[in-house]
C-alpha atoms as a PDB file:
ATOM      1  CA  UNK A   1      59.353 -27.451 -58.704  1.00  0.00           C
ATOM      2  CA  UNK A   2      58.089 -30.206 -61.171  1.00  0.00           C
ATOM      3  CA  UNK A   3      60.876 -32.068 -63.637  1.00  0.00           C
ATOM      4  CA  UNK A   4      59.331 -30.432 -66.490  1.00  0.00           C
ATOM      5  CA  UNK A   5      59.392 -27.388 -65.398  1.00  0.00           C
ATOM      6  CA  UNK A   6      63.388 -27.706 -64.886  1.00  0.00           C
ATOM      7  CA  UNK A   7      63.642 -28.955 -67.474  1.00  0.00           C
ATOM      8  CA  UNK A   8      62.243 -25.783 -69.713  1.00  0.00           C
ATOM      9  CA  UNK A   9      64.910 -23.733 -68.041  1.00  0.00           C
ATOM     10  CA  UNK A  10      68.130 -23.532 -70.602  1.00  0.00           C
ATOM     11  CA  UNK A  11      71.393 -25.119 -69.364  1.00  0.00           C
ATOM     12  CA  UNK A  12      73.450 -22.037 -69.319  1.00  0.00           C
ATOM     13  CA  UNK A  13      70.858 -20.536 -66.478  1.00  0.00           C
ATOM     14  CA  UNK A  14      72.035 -23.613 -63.909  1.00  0.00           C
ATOM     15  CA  UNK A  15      75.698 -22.793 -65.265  1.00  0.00           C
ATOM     16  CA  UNK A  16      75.869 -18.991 -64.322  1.00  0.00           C
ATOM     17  CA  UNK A  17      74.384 -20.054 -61.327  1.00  0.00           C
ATOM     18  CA  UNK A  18      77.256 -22.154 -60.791  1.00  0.00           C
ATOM     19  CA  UNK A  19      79.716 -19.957 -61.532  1.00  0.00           C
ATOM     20  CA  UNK A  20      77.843 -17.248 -59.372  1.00  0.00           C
ATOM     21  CA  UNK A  21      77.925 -19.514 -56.773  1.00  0.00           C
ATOM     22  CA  UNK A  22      81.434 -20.280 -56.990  1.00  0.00           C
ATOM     23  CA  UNK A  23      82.598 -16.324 -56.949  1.00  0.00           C
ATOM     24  CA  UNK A  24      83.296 -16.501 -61.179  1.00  0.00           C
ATOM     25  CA  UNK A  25      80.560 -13.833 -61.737  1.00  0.00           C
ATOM     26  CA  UNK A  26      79.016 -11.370 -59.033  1.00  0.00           C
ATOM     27  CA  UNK A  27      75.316 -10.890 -58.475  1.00  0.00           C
ATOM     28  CA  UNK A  28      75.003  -8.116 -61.181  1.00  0.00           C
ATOM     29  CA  UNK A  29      75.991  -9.757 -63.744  1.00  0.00           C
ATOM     30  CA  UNK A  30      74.376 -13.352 -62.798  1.00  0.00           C
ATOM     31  CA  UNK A  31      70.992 -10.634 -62.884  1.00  0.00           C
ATOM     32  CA  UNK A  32      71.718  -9.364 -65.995  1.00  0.00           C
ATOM     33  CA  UNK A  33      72.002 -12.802 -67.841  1.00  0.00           C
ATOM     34  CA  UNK A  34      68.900 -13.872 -66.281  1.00  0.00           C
ATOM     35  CA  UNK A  35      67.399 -10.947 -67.730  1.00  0.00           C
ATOM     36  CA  UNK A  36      68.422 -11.908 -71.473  1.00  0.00           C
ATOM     37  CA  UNK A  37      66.426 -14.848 -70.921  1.00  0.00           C
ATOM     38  CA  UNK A  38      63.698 -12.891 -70.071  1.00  0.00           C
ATOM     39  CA  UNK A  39      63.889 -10.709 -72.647  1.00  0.00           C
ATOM     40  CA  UNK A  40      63.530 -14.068 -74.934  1.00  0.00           C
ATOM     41  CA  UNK A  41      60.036 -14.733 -73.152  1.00  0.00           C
ATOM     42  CA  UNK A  42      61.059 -16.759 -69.492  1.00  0.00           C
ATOM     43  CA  UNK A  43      59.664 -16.104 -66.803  1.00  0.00           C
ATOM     44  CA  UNK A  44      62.308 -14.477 -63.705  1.00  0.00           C
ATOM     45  CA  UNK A  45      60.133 -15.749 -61.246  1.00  0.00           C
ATOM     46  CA  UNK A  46      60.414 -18.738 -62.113  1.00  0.00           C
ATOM     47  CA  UNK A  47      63.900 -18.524 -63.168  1.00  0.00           C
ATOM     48  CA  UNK A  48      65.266 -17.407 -59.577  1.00  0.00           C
ATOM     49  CA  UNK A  49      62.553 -20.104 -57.841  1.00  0.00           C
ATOM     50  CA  UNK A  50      64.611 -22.524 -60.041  1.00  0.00           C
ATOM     51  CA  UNK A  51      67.932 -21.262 -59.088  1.00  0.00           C
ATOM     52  CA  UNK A  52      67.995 -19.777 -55.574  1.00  0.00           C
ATOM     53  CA  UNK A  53      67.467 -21.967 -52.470  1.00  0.00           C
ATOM     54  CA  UNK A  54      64.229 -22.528 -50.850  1.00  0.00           C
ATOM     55  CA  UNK A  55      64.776 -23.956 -47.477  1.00  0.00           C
ATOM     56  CA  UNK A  56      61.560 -24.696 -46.977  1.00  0.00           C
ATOM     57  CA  UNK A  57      61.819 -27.465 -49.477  1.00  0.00           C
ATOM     58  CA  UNK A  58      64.459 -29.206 -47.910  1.00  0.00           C
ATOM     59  CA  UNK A  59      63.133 -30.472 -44.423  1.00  0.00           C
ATOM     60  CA  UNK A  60      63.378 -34.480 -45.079  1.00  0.00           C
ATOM     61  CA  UNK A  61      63.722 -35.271 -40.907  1.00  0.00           C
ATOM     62  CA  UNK A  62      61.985 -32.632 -38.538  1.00  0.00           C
ATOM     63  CA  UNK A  63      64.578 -30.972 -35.894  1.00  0.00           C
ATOM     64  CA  UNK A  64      61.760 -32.492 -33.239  1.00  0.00           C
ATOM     65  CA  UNK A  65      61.637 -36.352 -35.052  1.00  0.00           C
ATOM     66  CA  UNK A  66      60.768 -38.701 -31.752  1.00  0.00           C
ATOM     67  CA  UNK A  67      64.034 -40.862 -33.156  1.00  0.00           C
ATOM     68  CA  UNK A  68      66.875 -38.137 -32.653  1.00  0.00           C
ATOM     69  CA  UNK A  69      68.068 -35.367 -30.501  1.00  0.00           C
ATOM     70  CA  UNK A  70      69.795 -32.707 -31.976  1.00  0.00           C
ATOM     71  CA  UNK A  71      71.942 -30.485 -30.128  1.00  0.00           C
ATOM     72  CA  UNK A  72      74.931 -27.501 -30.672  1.00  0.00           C
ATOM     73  CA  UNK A  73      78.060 -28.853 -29.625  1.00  0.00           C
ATOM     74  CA  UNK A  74      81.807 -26.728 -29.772  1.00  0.00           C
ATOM     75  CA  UNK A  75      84.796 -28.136 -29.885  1.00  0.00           C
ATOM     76  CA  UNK A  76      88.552 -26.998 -29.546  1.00  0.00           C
ATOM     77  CA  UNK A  77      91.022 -25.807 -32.594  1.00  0.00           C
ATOM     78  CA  UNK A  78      94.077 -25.014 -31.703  1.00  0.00           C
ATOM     79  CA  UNK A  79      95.308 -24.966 -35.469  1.00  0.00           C
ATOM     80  CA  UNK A  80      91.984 -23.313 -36.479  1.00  0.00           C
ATOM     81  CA  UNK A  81      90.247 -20.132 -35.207  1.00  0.00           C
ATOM     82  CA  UNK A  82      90.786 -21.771 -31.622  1.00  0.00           C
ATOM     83  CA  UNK A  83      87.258 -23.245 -31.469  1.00  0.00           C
ATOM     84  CA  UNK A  84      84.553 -24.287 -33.580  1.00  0.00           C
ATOM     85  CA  UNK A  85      80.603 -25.331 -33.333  1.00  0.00           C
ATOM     86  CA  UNK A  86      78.796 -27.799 -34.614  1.00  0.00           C
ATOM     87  CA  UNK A  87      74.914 -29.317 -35.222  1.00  0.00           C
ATOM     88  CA  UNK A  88      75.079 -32.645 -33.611  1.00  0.00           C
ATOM     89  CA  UNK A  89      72.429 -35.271 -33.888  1.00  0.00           C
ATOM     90  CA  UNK A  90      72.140 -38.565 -32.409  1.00  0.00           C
ATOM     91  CA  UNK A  91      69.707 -41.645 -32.995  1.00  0.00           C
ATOM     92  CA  UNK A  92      67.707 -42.539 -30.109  1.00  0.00           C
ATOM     93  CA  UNK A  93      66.265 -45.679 -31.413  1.00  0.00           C
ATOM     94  CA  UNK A  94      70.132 -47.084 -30.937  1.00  0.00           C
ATOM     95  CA  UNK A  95      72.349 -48.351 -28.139  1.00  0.00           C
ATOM     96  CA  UNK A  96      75.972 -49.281 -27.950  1.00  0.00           C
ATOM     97  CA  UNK A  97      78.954 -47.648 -29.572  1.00  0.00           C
ATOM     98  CA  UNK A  98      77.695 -46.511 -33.299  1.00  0.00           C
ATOM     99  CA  UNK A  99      79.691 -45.420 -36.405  1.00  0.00           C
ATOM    100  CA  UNK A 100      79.821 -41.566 -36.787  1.00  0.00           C
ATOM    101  CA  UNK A 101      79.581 -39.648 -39.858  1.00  0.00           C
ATOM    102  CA  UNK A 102      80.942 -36.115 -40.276  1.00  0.00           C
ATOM    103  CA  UNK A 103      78.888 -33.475 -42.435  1.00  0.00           C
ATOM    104  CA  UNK A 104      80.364 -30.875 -44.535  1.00  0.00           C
ATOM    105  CA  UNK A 105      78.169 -28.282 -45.961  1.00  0.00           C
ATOM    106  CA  UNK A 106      79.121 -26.059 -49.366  1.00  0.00           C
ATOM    107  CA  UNK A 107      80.997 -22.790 -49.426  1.00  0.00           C
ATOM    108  CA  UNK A 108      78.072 -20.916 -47.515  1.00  0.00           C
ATOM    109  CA  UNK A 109      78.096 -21.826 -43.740  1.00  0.00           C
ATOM    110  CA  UNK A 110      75.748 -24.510 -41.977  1.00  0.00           C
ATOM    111  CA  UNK A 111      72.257 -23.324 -43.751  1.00  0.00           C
ATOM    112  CA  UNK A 112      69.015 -25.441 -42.998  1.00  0.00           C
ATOM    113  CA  UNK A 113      70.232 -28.363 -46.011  1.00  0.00           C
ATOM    114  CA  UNK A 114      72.766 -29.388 -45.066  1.00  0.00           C
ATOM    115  CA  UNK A 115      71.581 -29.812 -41.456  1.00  0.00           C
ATOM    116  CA  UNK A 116      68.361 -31.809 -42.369  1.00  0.00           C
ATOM    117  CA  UNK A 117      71.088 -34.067 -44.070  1.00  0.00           C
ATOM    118  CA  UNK A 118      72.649 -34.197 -40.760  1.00  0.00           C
ATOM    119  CA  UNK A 119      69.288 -35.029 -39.389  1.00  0.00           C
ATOM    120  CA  UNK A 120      68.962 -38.133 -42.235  1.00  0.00           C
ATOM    121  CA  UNK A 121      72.024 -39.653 -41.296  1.00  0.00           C
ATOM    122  CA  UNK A 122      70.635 -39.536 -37.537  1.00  0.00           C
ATOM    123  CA  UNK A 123      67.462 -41.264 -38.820  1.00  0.00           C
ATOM    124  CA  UNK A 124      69.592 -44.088 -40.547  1.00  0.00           C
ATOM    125  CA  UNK A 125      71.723 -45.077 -37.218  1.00  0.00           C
ATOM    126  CA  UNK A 126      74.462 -42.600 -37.394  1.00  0.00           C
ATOM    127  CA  UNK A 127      75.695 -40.060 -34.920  1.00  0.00           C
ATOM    128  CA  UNK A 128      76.423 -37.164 -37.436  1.00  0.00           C
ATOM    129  CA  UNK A 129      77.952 -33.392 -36.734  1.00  0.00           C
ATOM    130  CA  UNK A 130      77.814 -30.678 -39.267  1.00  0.00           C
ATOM    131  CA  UNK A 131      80.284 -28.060 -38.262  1.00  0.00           C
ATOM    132  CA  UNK A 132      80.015 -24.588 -39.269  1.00  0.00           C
ATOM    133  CA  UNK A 133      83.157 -23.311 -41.001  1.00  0.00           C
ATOM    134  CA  UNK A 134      81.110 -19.489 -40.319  1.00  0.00           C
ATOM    135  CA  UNK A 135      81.259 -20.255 -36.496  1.00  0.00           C
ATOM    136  CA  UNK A 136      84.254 -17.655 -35.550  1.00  0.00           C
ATOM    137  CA  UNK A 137      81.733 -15.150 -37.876  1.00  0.00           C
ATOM    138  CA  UNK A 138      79.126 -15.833 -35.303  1.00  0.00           C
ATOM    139  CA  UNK A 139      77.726 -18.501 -37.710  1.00  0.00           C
ATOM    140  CA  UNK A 140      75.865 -18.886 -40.469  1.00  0.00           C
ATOM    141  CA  UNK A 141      73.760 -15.643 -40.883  1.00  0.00           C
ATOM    142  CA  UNK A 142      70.074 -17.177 -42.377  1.00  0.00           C
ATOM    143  CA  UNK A 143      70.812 -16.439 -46.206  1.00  0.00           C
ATOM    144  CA  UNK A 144      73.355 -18.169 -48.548  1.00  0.00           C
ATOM    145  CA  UNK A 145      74.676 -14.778 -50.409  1.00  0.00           C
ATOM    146  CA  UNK A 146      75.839 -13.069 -46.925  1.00  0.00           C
ATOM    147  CA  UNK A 147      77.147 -16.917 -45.941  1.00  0.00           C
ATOM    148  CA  UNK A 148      79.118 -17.451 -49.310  1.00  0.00           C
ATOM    149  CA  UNK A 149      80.844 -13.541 -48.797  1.00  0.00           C
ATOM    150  CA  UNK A 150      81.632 -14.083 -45.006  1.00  0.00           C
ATOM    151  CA  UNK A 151      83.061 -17.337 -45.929  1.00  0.00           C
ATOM    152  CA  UNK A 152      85.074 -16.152 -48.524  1.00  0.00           C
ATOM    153  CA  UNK A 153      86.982 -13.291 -46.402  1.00  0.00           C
ATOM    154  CA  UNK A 154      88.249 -16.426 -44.261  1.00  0.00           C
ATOM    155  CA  UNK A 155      91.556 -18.228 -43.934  1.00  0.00           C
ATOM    156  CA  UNK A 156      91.519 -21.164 -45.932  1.00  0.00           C
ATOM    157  CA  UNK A 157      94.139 -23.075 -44.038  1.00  0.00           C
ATOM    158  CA  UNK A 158      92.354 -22.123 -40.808  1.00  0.00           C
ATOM    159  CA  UNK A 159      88.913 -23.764 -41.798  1.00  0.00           C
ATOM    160  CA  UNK A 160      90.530 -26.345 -43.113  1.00  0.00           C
ATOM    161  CA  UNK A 161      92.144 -26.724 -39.704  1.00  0.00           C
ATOM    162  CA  UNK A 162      88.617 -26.627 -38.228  1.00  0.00           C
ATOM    163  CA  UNK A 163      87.296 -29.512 -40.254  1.00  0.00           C
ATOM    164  CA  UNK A 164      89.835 -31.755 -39.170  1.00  0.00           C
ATOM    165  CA  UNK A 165      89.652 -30.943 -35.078  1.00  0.00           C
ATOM    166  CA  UNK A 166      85.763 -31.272 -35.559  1.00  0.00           C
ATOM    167  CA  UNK A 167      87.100 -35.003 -37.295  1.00  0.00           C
ATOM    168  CA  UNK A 168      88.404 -35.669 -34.303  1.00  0.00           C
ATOM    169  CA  UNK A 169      86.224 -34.273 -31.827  1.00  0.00           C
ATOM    170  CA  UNK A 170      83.626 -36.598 -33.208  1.00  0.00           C
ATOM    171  CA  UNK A 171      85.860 -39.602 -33.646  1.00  0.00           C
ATOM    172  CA  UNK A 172      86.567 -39.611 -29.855  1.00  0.00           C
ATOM    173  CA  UNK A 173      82.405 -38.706 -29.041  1.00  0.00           C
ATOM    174  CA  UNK A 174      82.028 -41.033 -26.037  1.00  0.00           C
ATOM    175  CA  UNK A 175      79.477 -43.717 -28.123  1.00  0.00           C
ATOM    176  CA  UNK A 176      81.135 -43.625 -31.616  1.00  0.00           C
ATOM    177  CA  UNK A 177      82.890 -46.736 -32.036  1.00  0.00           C
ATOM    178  CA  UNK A 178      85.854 -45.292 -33.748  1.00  0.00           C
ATOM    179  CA  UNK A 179      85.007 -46.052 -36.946  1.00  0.00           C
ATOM    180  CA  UNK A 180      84.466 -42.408 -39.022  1.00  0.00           C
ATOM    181  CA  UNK A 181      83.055 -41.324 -42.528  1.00  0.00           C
ATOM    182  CA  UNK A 182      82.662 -37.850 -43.967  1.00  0.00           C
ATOM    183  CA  UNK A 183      80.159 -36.642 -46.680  1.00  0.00           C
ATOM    184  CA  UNK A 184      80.075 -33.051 -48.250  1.00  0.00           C
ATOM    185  CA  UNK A 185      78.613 -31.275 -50.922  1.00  0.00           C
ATOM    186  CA  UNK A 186      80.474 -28.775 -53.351  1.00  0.00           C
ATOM    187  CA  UNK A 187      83.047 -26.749 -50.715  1.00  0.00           C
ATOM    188  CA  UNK A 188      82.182 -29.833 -48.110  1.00  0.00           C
ATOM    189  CA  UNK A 189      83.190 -32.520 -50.815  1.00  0.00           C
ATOM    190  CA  UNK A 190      86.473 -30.678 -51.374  1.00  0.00           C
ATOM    191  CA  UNK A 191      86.812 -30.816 -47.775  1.00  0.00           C
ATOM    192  CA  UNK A 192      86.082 -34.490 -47.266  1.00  0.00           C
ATOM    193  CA  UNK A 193      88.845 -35.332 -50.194  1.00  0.00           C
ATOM    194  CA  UNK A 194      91.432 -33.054 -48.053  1.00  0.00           C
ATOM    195  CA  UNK A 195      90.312 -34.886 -44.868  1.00  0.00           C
ATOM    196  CA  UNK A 196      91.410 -38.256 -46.565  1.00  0.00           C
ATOM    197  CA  UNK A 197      94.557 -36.230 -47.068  1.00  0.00           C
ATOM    198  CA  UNK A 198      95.796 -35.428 -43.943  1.00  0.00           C
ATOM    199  CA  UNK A 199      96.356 -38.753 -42.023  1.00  0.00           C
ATOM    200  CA  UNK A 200      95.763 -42.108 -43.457  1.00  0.00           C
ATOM    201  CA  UNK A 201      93.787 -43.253 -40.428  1.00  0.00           C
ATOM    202  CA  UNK A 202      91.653 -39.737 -40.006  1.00  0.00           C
ATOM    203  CA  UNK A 203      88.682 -40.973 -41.753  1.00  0.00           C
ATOM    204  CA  UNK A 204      86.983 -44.763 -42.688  1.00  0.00           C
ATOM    205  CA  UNK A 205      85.268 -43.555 -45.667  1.00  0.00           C
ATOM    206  CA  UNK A 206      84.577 -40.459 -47.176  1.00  0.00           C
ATOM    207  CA  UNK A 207      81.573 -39.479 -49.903  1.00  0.00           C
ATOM    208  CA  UNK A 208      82.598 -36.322 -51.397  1.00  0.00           C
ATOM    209  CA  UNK A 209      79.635 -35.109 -53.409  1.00  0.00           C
ATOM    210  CA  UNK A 210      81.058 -32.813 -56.524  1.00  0.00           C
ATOM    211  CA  UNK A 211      83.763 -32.153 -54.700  1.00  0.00           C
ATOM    212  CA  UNK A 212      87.368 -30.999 -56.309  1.00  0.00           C
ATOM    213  CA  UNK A 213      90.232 -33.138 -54.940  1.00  0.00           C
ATOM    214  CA  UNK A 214      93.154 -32.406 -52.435  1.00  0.00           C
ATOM    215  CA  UNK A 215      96.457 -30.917 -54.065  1.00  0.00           C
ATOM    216  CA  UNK A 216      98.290 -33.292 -56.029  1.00  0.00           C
ATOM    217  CA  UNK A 217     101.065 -33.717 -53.347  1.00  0.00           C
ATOM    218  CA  UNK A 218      98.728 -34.073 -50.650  1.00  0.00           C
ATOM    219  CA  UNK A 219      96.797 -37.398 -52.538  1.00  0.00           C
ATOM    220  CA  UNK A 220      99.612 -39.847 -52.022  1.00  0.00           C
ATOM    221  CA  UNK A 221      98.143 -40.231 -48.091  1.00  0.00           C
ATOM    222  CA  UNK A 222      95.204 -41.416 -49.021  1.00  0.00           C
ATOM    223  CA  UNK A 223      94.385 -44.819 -47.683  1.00  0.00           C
ATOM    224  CA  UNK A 224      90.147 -44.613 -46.628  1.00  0.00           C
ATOM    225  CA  UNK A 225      87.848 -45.911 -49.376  1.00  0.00           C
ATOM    226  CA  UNK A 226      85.887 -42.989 -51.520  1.00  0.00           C
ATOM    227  CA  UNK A 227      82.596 -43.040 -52.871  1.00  0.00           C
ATOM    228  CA  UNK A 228      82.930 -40.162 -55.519  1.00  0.00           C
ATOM    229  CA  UNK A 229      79.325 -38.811 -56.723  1.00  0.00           C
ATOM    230  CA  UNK A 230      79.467 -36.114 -59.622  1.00  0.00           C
ATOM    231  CA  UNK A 231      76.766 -34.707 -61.837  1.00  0.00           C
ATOM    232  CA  UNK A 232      77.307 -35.445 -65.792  1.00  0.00           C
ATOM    233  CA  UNK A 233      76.322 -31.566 -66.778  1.00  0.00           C
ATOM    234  CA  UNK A 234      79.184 -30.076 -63.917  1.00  0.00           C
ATOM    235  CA  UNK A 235      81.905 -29.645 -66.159  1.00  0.00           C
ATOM    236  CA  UNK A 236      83.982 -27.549 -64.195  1.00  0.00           C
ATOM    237  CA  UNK A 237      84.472 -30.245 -61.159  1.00  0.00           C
ATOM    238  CA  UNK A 238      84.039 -33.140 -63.930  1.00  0.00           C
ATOM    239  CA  UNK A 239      87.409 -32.008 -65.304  1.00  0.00           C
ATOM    240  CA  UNK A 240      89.516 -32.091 -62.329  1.00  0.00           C
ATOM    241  CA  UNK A 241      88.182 -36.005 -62.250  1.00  0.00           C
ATOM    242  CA  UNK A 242      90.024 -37.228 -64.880  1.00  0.00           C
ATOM    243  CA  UNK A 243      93.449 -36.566 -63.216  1.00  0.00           C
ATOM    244  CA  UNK A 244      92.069 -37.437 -59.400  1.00  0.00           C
ATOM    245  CA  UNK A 245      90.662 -41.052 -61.185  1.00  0.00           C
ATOM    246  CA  UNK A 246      94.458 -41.932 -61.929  1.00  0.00           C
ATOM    247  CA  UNK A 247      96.351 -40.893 -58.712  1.00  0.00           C
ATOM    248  CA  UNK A 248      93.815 -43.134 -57.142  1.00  0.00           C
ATOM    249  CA  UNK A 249      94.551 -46.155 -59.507  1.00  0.00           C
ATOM    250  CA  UNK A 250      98.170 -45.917 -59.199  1.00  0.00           C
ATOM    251  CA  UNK A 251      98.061 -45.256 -55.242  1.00  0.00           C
ATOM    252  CA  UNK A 252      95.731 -48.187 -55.259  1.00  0.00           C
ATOM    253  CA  UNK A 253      93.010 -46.349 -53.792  1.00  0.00           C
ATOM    254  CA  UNK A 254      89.538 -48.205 -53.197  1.00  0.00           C
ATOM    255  CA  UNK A 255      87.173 -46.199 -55.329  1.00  0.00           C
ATOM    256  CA  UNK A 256      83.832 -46.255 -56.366  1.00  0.00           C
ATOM    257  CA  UNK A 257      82.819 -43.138 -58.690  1.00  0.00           C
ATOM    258  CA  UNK A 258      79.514 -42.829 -60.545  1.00  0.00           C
ATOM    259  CA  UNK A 259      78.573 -40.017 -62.603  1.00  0.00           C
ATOM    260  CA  UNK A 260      74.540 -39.040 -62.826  1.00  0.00           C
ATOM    261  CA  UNK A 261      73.468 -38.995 -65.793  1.00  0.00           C
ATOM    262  CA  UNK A 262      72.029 -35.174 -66.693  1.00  0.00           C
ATOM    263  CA  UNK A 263      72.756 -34.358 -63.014  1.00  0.00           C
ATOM    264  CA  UNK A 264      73.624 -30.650 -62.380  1.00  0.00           C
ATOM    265  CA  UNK A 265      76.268 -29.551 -59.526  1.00  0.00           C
ATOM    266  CA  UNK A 266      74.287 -29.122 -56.481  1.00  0.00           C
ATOM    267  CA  UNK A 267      71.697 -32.190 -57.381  1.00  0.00           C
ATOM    268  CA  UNK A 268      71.789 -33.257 -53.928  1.00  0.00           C
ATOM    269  CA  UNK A 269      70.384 -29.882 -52.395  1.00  0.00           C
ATOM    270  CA  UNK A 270      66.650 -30.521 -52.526  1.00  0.00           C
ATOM    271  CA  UNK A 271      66.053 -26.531 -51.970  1.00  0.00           C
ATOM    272  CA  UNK A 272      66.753 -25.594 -55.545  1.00  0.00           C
ATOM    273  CA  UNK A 273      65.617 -26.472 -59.138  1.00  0.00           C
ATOM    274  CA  UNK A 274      69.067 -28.012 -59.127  1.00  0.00           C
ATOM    275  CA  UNK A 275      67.702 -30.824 -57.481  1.00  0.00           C
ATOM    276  CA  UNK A 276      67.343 -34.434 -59.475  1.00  0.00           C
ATOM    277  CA  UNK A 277      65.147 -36.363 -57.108  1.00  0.00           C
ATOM    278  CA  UNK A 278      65.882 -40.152 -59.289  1.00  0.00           C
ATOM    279  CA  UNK A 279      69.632 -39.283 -59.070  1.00  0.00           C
ATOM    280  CA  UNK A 280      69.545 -37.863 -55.231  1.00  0.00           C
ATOM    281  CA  UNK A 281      67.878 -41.073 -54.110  1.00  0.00           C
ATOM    282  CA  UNK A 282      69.500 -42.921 -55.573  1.00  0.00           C
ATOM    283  CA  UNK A 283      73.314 -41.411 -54.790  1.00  0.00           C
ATOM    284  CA  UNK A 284      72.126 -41.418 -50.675  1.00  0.00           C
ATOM    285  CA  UNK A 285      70.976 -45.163 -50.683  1.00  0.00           C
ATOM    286  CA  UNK A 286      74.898 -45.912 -52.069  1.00  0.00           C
ATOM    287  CA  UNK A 287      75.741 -43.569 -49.553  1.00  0.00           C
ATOM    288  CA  UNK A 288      74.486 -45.028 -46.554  1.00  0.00           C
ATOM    289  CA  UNK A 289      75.437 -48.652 -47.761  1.00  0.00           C
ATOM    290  CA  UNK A 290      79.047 -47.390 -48.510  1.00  0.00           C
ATOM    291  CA  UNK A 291      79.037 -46.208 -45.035  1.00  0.00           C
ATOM    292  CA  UNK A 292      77.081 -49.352 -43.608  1.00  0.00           C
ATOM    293  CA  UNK A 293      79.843 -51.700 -45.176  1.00  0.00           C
ATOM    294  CA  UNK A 294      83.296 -49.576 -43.808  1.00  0.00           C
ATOM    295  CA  UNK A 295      81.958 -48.227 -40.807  1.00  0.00           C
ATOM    296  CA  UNK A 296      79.979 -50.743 -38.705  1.00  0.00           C
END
């Protein structure tokens, strides 16, 4: 979908989406404000093309690139739902022991996205793993709505759990070199600010991308430098910033945060008229230098 035609779709359509997305309105109702637009002369065609994911979009690295294999790999969780799976992808083009990156997808399961991002970080060098938090659900199911419900019937504390013994699983991958970043998206940026959370040594760096911080008791463990990326229009993760910003200047925190100027929540996810391709580029090539500098 060209810029332009984003950008003749009214705010408040990528803002129920949001709050769709985020369980603050069911289906029905997201419909039926879609449909008062339509009533004022837009098109729902193109209104849903805008909102709703189109995987086909989002395939930046085939799954069969000559530089990476890609493989399904489990892992124990004792603390979790006893064991968890993962998408695993490793550079070929690289020897030695490499930096490894963990991958957190959004409150919907391990859909097509956020593995292709897995697949990116592959390309750059990285050995990255995407688990699925849906694994113990027999896994992400192929659409986002059915993802986002299963997902939402689950312990919280339990996929937390997950997330950090897939942390460690990779940390201890027989070529990393012990040296271990996280990104995530939405849910998965959440995630990555909890990981930072939970030991000070867990993680190297983390990149949580419009991601909602760690309880306020939690943040004074927090030693790994963050690289916080949030969208200028996402006001509801925008205001929980304000309060995260200060814990991290008086815990003396290294922080970079930059804020995308007319960037929606979700601009990352190149499946859905969310998607800012300037501000996306631009927040991966500080991602992979952020991760370049504190993990090699």
């Amino acid at each position: 979908m060209s810029q332009q035609l984003r950008n003749d779709i009214p705010q408040e359509a990528f803002d129920w989406y949001d709050e769709y997305a985020h369980g603050m309105m069911d289906r029905r109702t997201f419909m039926k404000k879609l449909g008062s637009l339509v009533a004022i002369g837009y098109s729902m065609t193109i209104l849903t093309s805008a909102l709703l994911p189109n995987y086909a979009l989002a395939e930046q690295v085939s799954f069969n690139d000559a530089d990476i294999k890609a493989t399904y790999e489990t892992f124990d969780s004792p603390m979790g739902h006893g064991q968890g799976q993962g998408y695993l992808v490793t550079p070929l083009n690289k020897t030695g022991k490499l930096p490894v990156v963990l991958v957190v997808h959004e409150n919907r399961g391990l859909n097509p996205y956020v593995k292709d991002v897995a697949r990116r970080l592959a390309k750059a060098g990285f050995i990255a793993f995407a688990p699925d938090a849906l694994f113990p659900l027999g896994g992400y199911p192929g659409n986002d709505d059915e993802g986002r419900a299963m997902q939402k019937t689950m312990d919280g504390s339990k996929i937390q759990a997950d997330f950090v013994a897939a942390t460690k699983f990779l940390k201890g991958h027989e070529n990393s070199n012990g040296n271990l970043g996280a990104v995530g998206f939405c849910f998965g940026g959440y995630i990555v600010n909890y990981l930072a959370t939970v030991e000070s040594d867990l993680i190297a760096a983390g990149v949580p991308f419009y991601g909602t911080p760690a309880r306020e008791d939690l943040r004074k463990n927090i030693k790994a430098p963050l690289l916080i990326q949030l969208g200028e229009l996402d006001e509801r993760v925008n205001k929980t910033w304000v309060g995260y910003e200060k814990d991290l200047i008086s815990l003396g925190v290294p922080y970079q945060a930059h804020i995308y100027k007319n960037a929606n929540h979700g601009f990352h996810n190149d499946s859905t008229g969310r998607y800012d391709e300037a501000n996306a580029e631009l927040a991966w090539t500080r991602t992979l230098e952020f991760f370049n500098k504190h993990l090699a």
